[in-house]
PDB file of N, CA and C in Angstrom:
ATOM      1  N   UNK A   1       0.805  -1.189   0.000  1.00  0.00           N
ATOM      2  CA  UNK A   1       0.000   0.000   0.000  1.00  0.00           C
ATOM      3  C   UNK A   1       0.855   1.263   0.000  1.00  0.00           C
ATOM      4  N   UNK A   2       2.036   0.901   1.143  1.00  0.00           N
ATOM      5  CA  UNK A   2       2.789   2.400   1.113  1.00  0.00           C
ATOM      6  C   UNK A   2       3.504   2.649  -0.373  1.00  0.00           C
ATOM      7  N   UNK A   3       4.234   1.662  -1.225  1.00  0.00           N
ATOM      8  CA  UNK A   3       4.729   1.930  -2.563  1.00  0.00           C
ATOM      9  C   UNK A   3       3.719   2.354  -3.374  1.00  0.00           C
ATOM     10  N   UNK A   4       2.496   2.097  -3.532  1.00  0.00           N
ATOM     11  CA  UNK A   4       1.541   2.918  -4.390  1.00  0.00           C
ATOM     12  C   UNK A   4       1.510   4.524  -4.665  1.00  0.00           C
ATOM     13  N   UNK A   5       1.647   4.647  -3.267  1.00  0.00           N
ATOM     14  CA  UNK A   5       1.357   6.100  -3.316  1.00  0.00           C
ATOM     15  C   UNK A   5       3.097   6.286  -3.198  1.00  0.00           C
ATOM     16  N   UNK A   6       3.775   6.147  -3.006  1.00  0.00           N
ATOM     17  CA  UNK A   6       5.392   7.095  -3.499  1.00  0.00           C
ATOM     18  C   UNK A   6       4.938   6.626  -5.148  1.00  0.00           C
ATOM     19  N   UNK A   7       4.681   6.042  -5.707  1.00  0.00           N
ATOM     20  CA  UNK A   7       4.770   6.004  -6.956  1.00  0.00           C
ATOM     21  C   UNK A   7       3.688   7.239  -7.537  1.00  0.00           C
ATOM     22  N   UNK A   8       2.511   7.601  -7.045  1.00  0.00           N
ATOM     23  CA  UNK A   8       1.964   8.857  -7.313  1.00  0.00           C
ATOM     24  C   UNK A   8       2.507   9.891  -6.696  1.00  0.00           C
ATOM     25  N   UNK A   9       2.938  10.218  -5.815  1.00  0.00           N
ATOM     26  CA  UNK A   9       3.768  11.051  -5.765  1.00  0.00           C
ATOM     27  C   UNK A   9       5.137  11.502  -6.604  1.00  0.00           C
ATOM     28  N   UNK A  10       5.638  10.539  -7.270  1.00  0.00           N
ATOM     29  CA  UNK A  10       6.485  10.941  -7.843  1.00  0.00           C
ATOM     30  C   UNK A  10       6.179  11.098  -9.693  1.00  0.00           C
ATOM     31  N   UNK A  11       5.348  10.435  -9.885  1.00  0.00           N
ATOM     32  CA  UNK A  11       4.123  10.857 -10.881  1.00  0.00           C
ATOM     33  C   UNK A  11       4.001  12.404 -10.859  1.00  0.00           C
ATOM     34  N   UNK A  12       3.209  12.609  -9.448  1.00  0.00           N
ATOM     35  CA  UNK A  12       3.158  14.015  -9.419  1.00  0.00           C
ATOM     36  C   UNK A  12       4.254  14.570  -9.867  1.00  0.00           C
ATOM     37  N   UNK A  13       5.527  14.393  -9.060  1.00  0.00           N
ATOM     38  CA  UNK A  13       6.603  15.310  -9.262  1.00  0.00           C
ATOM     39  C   UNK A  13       7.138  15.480 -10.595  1.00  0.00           C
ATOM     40  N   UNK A  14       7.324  14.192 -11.123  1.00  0.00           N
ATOM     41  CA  UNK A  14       7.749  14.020 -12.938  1.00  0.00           C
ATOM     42  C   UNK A  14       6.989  14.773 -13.746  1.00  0.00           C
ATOM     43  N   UNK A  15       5.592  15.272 -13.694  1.00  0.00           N
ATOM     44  CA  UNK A  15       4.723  16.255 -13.974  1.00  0.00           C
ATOM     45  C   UNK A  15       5.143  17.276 -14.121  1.00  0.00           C
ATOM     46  N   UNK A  16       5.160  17.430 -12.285  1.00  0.00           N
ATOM     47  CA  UNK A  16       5.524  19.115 -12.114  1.00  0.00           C
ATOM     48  C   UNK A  16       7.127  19.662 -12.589  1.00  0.00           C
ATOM     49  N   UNK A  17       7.940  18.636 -12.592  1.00  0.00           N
ATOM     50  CA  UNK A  17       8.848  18.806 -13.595  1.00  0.00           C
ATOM     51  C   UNK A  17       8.945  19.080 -14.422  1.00  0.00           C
ATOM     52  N   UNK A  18       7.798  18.664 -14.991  1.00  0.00           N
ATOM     53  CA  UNK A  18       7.950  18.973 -17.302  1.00  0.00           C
ATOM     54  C   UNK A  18       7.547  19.993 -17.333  1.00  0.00           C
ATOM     55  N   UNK A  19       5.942  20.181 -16.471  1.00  0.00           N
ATOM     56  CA  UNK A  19       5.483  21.159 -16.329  1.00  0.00           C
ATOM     57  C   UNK A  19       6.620  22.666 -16.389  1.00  0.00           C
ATOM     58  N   UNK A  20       7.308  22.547 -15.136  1.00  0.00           N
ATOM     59  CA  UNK A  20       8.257  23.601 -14.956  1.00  0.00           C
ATOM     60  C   UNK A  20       9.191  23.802 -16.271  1.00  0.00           C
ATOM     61  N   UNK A  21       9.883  22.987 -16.510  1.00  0.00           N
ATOM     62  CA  UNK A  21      11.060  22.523 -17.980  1.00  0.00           C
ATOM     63  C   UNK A  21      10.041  23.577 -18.900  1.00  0.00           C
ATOM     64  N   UNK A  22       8.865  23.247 -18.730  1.00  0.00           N
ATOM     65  CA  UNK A  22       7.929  23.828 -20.234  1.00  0.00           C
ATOM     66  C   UNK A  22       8.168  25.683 -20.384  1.00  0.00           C
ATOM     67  N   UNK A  23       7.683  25.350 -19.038  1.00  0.00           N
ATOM     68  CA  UNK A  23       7.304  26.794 -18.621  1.00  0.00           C
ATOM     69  C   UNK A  23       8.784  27.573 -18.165  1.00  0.00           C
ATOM     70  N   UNK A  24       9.869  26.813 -18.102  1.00  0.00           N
ATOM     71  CA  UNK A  24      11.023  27.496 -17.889  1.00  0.00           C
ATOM     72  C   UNK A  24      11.740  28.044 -19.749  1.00  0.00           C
ATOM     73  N   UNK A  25      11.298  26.885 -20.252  1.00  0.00           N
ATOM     74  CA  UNK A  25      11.979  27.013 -21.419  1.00  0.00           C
ATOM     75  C   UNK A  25      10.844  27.785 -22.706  1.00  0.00           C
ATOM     76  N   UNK A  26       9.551  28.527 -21.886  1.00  0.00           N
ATOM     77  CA  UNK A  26       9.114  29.592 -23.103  1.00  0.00           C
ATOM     78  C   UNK A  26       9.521  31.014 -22.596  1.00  0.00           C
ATOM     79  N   UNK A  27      10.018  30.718 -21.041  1.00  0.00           N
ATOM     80  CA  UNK A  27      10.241  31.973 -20.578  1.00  0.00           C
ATOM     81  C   UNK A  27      11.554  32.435 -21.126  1.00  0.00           C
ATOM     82  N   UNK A  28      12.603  31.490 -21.710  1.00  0.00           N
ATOM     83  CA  UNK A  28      14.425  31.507 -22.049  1.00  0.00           C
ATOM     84  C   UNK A  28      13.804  32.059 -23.427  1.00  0.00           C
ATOM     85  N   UNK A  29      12.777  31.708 -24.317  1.00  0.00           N
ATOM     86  CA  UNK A  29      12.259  32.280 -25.692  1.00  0.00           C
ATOM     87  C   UNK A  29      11.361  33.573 -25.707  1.00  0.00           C
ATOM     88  N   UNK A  30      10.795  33.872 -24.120  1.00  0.00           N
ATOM     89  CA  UNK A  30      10.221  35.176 -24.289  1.00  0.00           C
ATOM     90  C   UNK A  30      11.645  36.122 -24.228  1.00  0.00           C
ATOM     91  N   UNK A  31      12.574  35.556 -23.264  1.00  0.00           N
ATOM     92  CA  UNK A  31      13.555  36.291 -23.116  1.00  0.00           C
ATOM     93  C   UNK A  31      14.455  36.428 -24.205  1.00  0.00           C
ATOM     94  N   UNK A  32      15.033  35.734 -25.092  1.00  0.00           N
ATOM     95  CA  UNK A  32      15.875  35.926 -25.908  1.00  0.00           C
ATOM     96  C   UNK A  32      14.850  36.983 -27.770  1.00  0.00           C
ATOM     97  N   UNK A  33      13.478  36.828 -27.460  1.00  0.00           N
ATOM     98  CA  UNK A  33      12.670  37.364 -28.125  1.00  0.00           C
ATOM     99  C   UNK A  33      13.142  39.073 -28.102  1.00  0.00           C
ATOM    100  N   UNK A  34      12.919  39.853 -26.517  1.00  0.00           N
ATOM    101  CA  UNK A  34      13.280  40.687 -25.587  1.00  0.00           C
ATOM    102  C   UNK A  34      14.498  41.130 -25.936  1.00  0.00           C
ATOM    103  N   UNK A  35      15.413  40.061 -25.992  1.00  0.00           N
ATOM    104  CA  UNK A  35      16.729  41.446 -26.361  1.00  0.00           C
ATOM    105  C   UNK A  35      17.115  41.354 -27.652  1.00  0.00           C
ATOM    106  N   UNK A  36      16.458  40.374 -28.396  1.00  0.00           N
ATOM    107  CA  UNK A  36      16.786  41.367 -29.996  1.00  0.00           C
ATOM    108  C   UNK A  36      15.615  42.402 -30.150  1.00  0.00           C
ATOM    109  N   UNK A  37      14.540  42.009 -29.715  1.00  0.00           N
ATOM    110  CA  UNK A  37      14.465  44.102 -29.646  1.00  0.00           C
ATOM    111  C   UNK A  37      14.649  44.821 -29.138  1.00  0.00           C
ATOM    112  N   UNK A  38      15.577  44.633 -27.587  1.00  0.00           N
ATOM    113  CA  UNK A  38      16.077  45.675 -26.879  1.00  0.00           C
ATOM    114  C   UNK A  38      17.490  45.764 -28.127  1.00  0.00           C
ATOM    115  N   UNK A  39      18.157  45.192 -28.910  1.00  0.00           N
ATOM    116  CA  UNK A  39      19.406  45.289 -29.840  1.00  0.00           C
ATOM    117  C   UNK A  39      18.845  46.269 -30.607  1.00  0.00           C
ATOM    118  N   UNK A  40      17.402  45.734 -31.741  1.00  0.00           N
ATOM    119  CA  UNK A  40      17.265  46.767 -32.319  1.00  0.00           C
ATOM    120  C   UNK A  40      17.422  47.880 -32.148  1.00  0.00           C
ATOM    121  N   UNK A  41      16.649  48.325 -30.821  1.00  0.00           N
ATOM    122  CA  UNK A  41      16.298  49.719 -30.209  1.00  0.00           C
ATOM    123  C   UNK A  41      17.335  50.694 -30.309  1.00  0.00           C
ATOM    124  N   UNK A  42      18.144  49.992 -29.506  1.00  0.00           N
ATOM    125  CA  UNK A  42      19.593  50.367 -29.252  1.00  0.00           C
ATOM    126  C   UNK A  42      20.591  50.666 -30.444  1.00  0.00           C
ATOM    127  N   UNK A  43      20.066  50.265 -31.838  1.00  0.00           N
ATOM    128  CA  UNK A  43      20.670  50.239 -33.350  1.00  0.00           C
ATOM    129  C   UNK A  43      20.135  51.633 -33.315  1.00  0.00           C
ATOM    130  N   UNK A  44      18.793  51.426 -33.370  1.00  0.00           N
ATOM    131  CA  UNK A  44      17.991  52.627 -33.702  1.00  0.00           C
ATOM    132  C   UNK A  44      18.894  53.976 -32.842  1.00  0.00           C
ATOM    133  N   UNK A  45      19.054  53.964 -31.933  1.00  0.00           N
ATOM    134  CA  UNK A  45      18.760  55.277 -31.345  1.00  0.00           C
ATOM    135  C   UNK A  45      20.455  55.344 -31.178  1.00  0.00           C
ATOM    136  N   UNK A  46      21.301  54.240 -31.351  1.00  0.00           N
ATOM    137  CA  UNK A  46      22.844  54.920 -30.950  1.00  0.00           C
ATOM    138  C   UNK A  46      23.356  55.299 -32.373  1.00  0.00           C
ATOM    139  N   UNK A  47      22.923  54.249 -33.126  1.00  0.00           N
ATOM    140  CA  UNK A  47      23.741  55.105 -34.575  1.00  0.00           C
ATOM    141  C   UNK A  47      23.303  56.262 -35.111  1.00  0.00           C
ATOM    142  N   UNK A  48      22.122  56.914 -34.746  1.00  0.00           N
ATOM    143  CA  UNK A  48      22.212  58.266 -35.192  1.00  0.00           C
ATOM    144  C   UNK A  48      22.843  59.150 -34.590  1.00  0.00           C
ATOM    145  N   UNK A  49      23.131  58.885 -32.805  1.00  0.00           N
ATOM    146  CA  UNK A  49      24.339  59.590 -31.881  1.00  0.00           C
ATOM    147  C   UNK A  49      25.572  59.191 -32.452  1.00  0.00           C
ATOM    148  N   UNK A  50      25.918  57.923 -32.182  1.00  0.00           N
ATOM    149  CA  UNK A  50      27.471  57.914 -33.217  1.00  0.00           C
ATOM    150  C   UNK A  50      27.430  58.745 -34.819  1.00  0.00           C
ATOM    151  N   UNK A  51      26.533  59.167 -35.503  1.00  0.00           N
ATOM    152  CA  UNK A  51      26.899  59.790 -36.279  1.00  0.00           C
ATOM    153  C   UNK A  51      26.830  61.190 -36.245  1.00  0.00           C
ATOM    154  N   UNK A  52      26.452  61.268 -35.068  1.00  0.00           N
ATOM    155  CA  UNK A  52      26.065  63.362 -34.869  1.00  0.00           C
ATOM    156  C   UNK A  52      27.170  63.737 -33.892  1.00  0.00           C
ATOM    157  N   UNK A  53      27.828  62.460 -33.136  1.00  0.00           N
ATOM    158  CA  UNK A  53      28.994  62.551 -32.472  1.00  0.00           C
ATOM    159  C   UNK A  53      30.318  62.538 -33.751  1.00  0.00           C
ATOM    160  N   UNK A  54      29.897  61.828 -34.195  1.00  0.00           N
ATOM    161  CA  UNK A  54      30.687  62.144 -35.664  1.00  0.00           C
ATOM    162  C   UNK A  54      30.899  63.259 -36.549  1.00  0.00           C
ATOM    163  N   UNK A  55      30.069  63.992 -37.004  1.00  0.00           N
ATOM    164  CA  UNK A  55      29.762  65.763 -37.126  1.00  0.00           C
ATOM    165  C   UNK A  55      30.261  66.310 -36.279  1.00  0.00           C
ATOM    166  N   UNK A  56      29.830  66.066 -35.061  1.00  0.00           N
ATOM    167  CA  UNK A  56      30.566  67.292 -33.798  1.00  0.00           C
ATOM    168  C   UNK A  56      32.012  66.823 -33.971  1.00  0.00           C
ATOM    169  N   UNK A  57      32.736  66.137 -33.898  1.00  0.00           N
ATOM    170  CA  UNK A  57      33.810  66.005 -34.218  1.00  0.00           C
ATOM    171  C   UNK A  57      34.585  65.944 -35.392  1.00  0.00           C
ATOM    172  N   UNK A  58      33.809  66.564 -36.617  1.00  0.00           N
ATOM    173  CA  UNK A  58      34.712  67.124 -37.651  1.00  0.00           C
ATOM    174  C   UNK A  58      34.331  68.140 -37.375  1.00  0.00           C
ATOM    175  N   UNK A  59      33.473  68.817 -36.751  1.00  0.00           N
ATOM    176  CA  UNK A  59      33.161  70.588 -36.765  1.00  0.00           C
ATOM    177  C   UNK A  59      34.603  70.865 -35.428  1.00  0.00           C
ATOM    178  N   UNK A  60      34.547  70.499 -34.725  1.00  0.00           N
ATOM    179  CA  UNK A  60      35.874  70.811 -33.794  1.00  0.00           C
ATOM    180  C   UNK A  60      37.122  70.489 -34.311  1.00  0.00           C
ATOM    181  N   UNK A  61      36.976  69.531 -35.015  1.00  0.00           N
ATOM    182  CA  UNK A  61      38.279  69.549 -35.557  1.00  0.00           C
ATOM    183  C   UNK A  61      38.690  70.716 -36.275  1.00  0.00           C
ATOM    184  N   UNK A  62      37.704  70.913 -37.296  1.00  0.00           N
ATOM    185  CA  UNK A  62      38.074  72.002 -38.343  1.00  0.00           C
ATOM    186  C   UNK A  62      37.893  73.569 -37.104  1.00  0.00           C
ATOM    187  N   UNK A  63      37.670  73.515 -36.088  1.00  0.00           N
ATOM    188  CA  UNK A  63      37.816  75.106 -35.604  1.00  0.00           C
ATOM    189  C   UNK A  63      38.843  74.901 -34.737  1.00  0.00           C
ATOM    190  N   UNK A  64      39.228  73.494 -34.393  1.00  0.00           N
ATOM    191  CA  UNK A  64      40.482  73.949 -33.754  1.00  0.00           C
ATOM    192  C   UNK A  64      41.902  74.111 -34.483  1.00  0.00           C
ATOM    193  N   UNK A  65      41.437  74.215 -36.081  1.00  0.00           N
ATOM    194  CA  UNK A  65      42.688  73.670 -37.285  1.00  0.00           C
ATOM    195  C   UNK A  65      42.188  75.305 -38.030  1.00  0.00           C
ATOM    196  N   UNK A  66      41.201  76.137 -37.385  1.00  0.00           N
ATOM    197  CA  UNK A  66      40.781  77.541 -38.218  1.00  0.00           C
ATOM    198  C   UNK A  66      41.343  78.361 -36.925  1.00  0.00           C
ATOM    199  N   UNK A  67      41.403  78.056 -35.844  1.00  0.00           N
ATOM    200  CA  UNK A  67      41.905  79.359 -34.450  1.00  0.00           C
ATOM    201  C   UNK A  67      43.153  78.623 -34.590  1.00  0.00           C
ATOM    202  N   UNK A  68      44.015  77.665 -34.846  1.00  0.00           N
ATOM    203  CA  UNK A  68      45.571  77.472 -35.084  1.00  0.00           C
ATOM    204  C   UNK A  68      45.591  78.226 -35.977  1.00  0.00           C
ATOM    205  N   UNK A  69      45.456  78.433 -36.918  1.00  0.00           N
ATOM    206  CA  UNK A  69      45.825  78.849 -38.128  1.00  0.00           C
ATOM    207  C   UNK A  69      45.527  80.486 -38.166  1.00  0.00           C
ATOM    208  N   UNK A  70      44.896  80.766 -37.527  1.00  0.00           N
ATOM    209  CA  UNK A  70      43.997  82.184 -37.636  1.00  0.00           C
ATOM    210  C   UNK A  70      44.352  82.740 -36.403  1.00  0.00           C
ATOM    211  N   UNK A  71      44.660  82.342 -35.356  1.00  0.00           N
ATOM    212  CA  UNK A  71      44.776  82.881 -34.114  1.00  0.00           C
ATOM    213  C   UNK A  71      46.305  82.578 -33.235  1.00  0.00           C
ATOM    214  N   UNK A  72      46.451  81.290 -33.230  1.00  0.00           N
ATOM    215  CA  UNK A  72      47.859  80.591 -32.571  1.00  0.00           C
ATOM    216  C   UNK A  72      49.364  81.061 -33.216  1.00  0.00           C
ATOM    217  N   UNK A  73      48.890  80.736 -34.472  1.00  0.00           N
ATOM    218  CA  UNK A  73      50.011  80.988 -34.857  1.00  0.00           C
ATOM    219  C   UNK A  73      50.738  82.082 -35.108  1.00  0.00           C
ATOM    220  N   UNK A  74      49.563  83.087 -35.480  1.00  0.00           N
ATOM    221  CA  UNK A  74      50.112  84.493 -35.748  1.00  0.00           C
ATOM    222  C   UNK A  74      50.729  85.329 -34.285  1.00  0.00           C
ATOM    223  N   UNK A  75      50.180  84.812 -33.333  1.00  0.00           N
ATOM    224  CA  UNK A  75      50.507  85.409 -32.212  1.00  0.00           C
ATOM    225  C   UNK A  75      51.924  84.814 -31.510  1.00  0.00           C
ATOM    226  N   UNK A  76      51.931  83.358 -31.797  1.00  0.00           N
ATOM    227  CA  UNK A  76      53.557  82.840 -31.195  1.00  0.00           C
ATOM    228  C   UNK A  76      54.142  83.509 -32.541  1.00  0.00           C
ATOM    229  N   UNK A  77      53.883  83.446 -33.564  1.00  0.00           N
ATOM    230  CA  UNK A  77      55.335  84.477 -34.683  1.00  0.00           C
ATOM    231  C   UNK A  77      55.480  85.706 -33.812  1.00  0.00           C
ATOM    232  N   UNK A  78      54.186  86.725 -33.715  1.00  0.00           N
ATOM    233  CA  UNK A  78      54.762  87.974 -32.900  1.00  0.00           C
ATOM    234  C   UNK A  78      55.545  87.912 -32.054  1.00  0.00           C
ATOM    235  N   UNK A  79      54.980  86.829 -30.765  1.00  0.00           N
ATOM    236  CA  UNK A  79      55.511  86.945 -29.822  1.00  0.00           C
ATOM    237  C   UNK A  79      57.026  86.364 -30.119  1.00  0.00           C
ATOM    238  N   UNK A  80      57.735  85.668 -31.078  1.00  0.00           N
ATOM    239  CA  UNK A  80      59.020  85.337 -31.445  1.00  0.00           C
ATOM    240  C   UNK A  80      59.576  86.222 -32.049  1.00  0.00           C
ATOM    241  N   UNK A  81      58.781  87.183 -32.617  1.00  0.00           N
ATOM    242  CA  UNK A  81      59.789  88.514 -32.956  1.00  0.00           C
ATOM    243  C   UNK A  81      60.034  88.964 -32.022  1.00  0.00           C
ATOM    244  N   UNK A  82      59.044  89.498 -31.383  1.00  0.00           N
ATOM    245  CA  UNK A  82      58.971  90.462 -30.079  1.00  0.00           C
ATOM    246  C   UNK A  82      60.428  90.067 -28.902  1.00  0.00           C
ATOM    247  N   UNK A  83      60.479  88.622 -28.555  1.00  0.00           N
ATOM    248  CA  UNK A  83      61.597  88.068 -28.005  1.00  0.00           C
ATOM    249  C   UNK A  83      63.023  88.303 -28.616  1.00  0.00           C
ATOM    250  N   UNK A  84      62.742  88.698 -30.056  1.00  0.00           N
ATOM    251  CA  UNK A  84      64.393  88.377 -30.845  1.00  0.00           C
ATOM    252  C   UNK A  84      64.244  89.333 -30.756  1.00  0.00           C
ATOM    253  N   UNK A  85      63.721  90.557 -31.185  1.00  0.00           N
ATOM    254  CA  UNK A  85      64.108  92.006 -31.238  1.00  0.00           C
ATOM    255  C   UNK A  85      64.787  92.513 -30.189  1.00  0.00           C
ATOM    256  N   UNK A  86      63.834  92.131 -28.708  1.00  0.00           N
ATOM    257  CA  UNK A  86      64.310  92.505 -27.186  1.00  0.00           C
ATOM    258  C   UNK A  86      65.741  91.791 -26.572  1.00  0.00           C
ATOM    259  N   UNK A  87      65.670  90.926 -27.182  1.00  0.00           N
ATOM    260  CA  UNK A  87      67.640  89.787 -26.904  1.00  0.00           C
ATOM    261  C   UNK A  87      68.645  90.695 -27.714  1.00  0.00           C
ATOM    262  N   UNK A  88      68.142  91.141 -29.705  1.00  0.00           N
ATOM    263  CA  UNK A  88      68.635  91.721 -30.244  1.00  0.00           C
ATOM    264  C   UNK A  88      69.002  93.562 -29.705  1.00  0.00           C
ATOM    265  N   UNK A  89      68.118  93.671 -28.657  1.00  0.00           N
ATOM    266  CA  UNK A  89      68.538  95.110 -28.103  1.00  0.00           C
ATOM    267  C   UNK A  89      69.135  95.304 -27.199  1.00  0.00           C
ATOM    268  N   UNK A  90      69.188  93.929 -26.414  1.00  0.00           N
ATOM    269  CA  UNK A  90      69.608  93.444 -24.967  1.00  0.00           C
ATOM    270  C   UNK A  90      71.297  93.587 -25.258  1.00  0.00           C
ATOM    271  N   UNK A  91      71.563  92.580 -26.464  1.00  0.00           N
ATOM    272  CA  UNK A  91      72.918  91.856 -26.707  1.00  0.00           C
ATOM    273  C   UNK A  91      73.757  93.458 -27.428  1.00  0.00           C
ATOM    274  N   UNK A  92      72.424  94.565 -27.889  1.00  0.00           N
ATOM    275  CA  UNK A  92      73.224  95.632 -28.935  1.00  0.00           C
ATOM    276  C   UNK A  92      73.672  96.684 -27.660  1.00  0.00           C
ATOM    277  N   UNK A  93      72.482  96.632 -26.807  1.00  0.00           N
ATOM    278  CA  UNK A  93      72.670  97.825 -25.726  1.00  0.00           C
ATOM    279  C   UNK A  93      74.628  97.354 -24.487  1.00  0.00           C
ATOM    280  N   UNK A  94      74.623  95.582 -24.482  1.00  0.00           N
ATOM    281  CA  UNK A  94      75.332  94.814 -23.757  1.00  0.00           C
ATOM    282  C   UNK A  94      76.841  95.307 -24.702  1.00  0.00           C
ATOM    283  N   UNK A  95      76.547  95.500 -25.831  1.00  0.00           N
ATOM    284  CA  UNK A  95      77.943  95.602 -26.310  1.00  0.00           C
ATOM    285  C   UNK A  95      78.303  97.059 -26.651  1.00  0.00           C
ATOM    286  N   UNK A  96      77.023  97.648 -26.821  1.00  0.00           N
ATOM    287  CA  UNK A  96      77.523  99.373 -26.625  1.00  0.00           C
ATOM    288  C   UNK A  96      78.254  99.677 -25.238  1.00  0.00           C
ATOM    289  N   UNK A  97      77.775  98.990 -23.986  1.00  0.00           N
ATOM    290  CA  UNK A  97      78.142  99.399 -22.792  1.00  0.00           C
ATOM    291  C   UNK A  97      79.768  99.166 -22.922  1.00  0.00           C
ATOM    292  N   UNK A  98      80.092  98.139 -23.510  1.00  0.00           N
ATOM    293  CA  UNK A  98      81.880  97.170 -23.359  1.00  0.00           C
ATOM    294  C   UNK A  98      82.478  98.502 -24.224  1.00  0.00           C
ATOM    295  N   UNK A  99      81.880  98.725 -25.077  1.00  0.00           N
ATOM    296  CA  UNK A  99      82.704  99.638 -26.123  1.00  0.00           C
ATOM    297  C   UNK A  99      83.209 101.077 -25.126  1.00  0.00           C
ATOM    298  N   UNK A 100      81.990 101.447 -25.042  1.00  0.00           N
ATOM    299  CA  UNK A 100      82.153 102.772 -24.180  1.00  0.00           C
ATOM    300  C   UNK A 100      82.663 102.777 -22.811  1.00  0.00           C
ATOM    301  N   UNK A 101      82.663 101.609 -22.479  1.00  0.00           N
ATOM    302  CA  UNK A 101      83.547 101.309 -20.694  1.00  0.00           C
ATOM    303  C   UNK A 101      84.949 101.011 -21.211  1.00  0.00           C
TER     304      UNK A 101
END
């Protein structure tokens, strides 16, 4: 009498097993359903940022290659005259002094 019933009981359980297996394995297909359209999404909405991040970074490029060119440079030339002229008056005034002493 007592083996009868472990044998429905485990009936039961072999059930509730498949049962679960079933129901575990539409939930692994709702889920893998889920992130190819969380992938899509994510296609959708980053490649138009990677490409406007892309724009912003030829527009900076080209203004930091228009204020070199337009702004940097002309001012270190001055300021490299400005230095040679003042050494050149330094070194002319340094050797007028030797002459006249």
């Amino acid at each position: 009498m007592s083996s009868g019933w472990i044998q429905v009981v485990r009936d039961i359980a072999i059930v509730l097993l498949a049962l679960e297996s079933i129901l575990i394995g539409a939930m692994i297909l709702i889920l893998v359903f889920q992130i190819r359209k969380l992938v899509a999404i994510l296609e959708e909405e980053i490649k138009p940022l990677l490409v406007s991040m892309n724009d912003t970074m030829g527009t900076v490029r080209g203004t930091t290659h228009f204020v070199s060119k337009s702004i940097v440079s002309p001012t270190i030339q001055a300021l490299s005259y400005s230095a040679a002229l003042k050494q050149a008056a330094a070194a002319m005034f340094r050797w007028r002094n030797r002459k006249e002493g």
